[in-house]
Protein backbone atom coordinates (compact mmCIF):
# COMPACT_ATOMS: atom_id res chain seq x y z
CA UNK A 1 131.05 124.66 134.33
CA UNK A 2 128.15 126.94 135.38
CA UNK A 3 127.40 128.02 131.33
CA UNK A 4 127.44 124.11 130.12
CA UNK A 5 124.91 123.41 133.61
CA UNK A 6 122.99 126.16 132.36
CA UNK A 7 122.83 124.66 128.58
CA UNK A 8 121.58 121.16 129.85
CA UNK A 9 119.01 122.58 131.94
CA UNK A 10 117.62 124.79 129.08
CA UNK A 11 117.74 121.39 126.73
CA UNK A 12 116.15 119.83 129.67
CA UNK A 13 112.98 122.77 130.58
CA UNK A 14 112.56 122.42 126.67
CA UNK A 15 108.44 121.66 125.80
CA UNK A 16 107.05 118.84 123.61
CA UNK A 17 107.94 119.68 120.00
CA UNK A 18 105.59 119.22 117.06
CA UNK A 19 105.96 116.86 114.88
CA UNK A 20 104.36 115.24 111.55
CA UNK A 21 101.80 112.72 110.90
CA UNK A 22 102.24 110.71 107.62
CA UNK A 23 99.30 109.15 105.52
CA UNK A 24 99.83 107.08 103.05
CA UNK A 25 96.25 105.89 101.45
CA UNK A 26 97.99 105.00 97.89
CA UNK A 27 97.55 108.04 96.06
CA UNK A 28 101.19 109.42 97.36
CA UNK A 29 102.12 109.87 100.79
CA UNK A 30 100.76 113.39 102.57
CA UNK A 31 102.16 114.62 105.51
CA UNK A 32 100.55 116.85 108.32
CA UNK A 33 102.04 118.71 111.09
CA UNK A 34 100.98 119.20 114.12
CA UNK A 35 100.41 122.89 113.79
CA UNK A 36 97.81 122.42 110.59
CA UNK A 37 96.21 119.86 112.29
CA UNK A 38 95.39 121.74 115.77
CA UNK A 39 94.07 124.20 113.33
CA UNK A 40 92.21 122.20 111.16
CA UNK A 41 88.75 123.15 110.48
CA UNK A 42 86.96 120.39 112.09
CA UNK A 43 89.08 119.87 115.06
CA UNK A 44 87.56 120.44 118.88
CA UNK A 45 87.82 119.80 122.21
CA UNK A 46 86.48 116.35 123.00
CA UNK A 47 85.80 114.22 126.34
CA UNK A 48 86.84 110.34 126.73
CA UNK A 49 84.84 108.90 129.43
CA UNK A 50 87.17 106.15 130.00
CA UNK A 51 90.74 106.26 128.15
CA UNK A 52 92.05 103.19 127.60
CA UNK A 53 95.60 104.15 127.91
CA UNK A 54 95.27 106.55 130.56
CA UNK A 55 92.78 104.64 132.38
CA UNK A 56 90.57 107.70 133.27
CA UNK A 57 88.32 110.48 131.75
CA UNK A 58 90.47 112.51 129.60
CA UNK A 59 89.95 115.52 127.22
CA UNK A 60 91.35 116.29 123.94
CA UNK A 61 91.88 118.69 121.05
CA UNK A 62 91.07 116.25 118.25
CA UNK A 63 89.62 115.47 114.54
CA UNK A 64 87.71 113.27 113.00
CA UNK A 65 89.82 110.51 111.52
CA UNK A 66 87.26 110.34 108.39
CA UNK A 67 88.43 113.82 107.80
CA UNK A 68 91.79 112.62 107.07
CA UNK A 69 90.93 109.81 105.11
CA UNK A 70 89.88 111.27 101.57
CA UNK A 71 89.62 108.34 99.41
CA UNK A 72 89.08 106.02 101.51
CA UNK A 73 85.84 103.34 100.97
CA UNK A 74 84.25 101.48 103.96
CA UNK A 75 85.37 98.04 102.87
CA UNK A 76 89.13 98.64 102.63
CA UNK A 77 91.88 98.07 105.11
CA UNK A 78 93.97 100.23 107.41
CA UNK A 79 97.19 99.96 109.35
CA UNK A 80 98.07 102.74 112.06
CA UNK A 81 101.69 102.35 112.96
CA UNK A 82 102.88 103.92 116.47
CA UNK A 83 106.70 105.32 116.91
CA UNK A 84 107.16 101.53 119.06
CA UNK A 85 106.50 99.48 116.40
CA UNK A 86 103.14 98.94 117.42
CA UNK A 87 100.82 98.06 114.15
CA UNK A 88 97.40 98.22 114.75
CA UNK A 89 95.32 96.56 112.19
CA UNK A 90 92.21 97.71 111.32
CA UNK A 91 88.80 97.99 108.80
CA UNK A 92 88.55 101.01 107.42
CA UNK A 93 84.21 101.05 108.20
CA UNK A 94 84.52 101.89 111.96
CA UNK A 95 87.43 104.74 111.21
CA UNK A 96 85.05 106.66 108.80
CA UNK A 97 81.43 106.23 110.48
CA UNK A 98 79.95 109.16 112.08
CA UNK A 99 79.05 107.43 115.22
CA UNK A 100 77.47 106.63 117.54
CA UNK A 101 81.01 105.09 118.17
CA UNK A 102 83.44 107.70 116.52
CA UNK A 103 86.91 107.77 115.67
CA UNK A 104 89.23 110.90 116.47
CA UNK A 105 92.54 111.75 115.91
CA UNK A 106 93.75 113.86 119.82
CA UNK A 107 96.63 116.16 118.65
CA UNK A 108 99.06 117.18 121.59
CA UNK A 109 100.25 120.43 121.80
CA UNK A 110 103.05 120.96 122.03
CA UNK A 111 102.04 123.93 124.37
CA UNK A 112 100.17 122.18 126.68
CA UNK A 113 101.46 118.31 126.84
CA UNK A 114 100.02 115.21 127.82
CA UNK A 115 100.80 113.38 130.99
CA UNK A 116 103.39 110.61 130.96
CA UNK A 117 101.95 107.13 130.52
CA UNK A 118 104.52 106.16 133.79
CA UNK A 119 107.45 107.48 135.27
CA UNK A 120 110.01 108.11 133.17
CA UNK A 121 108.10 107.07 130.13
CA UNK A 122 106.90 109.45 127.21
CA UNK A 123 102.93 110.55 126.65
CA UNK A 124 100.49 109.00 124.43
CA UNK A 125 101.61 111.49 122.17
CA UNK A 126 102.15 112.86 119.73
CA UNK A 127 99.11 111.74 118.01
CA UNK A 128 96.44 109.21 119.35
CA UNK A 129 93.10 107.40 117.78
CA UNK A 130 90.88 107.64 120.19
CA UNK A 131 86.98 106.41 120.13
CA UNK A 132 83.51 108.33 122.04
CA UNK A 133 81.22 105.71 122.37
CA UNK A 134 83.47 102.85 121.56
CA UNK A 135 81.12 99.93 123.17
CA UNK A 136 78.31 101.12 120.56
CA UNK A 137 80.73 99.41 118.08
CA UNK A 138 82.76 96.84 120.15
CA UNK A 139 85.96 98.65 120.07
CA UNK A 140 88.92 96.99 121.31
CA UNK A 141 91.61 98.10 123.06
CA UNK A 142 94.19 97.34 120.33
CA UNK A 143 92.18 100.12 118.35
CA UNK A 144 93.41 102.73 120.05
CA UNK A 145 96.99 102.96 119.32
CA UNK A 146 99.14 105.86 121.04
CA UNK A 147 102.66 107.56 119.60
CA UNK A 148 100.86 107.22 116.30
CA UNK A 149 103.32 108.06 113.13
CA UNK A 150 101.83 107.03 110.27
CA UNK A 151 98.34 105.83 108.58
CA UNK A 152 98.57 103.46 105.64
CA UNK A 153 95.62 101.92 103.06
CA UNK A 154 96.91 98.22 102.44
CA UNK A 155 95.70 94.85 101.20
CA UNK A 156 93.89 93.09 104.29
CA UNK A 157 95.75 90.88 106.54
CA UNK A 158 95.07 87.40 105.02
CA UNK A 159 96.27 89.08 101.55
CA UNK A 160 99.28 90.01 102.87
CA UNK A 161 100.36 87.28 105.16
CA UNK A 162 99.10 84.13 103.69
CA UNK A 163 101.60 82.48 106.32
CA UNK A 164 99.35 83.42 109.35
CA UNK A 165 95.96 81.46 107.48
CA UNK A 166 94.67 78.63 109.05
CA UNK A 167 94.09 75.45 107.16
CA UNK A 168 92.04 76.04 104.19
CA UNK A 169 89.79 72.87 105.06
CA UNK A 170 88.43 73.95 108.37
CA UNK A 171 84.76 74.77 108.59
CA UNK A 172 83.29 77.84 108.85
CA UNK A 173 82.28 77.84 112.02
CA UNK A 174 85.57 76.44 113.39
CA UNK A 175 86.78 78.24 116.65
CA UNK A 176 90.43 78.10 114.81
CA UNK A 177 88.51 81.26 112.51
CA UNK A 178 87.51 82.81 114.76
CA UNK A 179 90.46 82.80 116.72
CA UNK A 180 92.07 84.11 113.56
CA UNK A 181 90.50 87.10 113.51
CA UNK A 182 90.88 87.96 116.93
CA UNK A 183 93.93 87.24 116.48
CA UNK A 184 94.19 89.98 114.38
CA UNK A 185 92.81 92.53 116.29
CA UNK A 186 94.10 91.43 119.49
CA UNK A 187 97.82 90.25 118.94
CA UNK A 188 98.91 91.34 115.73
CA UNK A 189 99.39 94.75 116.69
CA UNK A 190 102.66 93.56 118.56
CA UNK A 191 103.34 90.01 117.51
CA UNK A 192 104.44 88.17 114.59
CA UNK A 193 103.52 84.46 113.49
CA UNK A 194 105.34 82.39 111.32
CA UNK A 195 107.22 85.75 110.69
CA UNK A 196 104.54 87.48 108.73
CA UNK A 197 103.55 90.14 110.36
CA UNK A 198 104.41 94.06 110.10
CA UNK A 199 104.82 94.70 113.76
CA UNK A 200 108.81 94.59 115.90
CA UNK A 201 107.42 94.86 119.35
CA UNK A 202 107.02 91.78 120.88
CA UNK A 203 108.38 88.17 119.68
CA UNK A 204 107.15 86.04 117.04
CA UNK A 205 104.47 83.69 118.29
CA UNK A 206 105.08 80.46 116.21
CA UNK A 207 109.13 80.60 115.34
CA UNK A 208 110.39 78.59 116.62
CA UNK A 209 108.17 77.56 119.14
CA UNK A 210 104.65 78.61 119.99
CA UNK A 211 103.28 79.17 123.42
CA UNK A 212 100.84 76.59 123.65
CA UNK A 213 103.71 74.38 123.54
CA UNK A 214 106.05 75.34 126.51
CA UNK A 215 103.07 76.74 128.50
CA UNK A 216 100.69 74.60 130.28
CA UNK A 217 97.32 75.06 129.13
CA UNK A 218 96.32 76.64 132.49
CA UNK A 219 99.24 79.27 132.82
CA UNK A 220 98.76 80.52 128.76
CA UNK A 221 95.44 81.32 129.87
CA UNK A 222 96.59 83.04 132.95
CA UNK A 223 99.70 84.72 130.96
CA UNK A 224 97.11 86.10 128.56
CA UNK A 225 94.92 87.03 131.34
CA UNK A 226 97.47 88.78 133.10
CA UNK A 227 101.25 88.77 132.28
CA UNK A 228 102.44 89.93 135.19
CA UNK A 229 101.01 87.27 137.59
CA UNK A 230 102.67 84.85 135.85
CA UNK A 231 106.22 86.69 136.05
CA UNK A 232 106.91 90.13 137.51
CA UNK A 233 108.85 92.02 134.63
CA UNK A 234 109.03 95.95 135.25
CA UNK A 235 109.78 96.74 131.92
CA UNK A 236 107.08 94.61 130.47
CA UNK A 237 104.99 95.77 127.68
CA UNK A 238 102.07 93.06 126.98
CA UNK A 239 98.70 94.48 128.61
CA UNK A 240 96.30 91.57 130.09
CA UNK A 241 93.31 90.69 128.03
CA UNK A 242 90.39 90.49 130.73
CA UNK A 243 87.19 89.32 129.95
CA UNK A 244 85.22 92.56 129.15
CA UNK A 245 87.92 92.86 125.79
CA UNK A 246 88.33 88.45 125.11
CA UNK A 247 85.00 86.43 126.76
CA UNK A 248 86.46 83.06 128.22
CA UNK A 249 85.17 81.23 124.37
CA UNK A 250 86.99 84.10 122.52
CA UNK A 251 89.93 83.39 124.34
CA UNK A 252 89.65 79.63 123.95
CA UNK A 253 89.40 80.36 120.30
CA UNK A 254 92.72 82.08 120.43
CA UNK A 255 94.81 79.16 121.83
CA UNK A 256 93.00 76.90 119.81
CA UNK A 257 94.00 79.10 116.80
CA UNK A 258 97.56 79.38 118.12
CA UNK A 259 97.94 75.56 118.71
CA UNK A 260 96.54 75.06 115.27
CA UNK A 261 99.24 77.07 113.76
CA UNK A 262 102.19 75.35 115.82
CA UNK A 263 101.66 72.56 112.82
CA UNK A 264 101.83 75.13 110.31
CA UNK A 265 105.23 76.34 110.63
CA UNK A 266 106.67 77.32 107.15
């Protein structure tokens, strides 16, 4: 009894373990582990005023993400996917500029691990993008995915899911576009529509029904707002969208893109 206590504790007292970061940018997948990258030649230490996951300053052993993306031009298309299924969706431009807003990838080591994002929860690890100077740019928080596993190059969005396009007839200035491509950056990271989509965290927002039509138009807004006002859920996962990350038009531009798609079922 004593010996098998002895084994759990020592699988329990057992540190983060390293593990592998896969790119995928079309030329054959390549595969880094954590050791290389901590040692890669243009990794440092770097401060985060304001970490959007942690909610506070934070510091980091971290390197550029340009670094890792050989190949890559300004005007293609990226897609980080996180351990969750979390697929954040984004222009390659911002990932590869030099600044002022800068993208990094934070290694953990395994020596010296993260804190847990809540009790009984994992870290951020084991890799994270993170951004210094992220306003300069309008970074949003959707761009800073956490538990990062892989990095792919892919057609964009609207190439690859014609199912989530608005109708074709709208003008350009419609709020339904825009609320398409905030859409994008905002919800498809966890949310599918009209099952297109690559990410399996949260439910599909159009099949079969869509929220602007069992939600009054008052509590959507409220639910997007913040979630857990509307119903207390411990295990919840949807952050709210405040106003410094969707202005009150961008979020009207949103619903109106969600209620235009609730007659575009396939």
């Amino acid at each position: 009894m004593r010996r098998c206590l002895a084994l759990l504790l020592s699988f329990i007292c057992l540190p983060a373990v390293a593990a592998q970061l896969t790119l995928d940018l079309g030329d054959g997948a390549r595969h880094w582990q954590t050791e290389a990258l901590l040692a890669h030649p243009q990794a440092q230490d770097i401060s985060i005023a304001q970490d959007v996951t942690y909610k506070r300053p934070m510091r980091y052993r971290a390197v550029p993400v340009s670094a890792l993306l050989q190949g890559v031009n300004e005007g293609e298309h990226l897609q980080a996917v996180a351990l969750d299924g979390f697929a954040a969706e984004m222009p390659a431009g911002p990932l590869l500029q030099a600044g002022p807003a800068r993208a990094w990838l934070a290694i953990e080591d395994p020596a010296h691990p993260w804190p847990a994002l809540g009790k009984g929860k994992p870290s951020a690890g084991p890799f994270y993008l993170v951004w210094t100077e992220p306003q300069a740019s309008g970074i949003r928080p959707e761009q800073w995915p956490f538990q990062v596993a892989s990095i792919r190059r892919l057609a964009t969005v609207a190439e690859r899911f014609p199912a989530l396009l608005p109708a074709a007839g709208l003008a350009e200035d419609d709020p339904v576009r825009l609320g398409f491509a905030l859409f994008q950056q905002n919800c498809l990271a966890c949310h599918r529509l009209n099952g297109a989509g690559d990410a399996q965290l949260g439910p599909d927002l159009n099949v079969p029904h869509n929220p602007t039509e069992y939600f009054q138009p008052g509590y959507l807004r409220r639910f997007i707002r913040d979630p857990q006002s509307l119903r207390h859920w411990p295990q919840a996962k949807m952050p709210g969208f405040g106003e410094q990350v969707l202005s009150d038009a961008e979020l009207d531009a949103v619903i109106a893109y969600l209620g235009h798609m609730a007659a575009r079922r396939p």
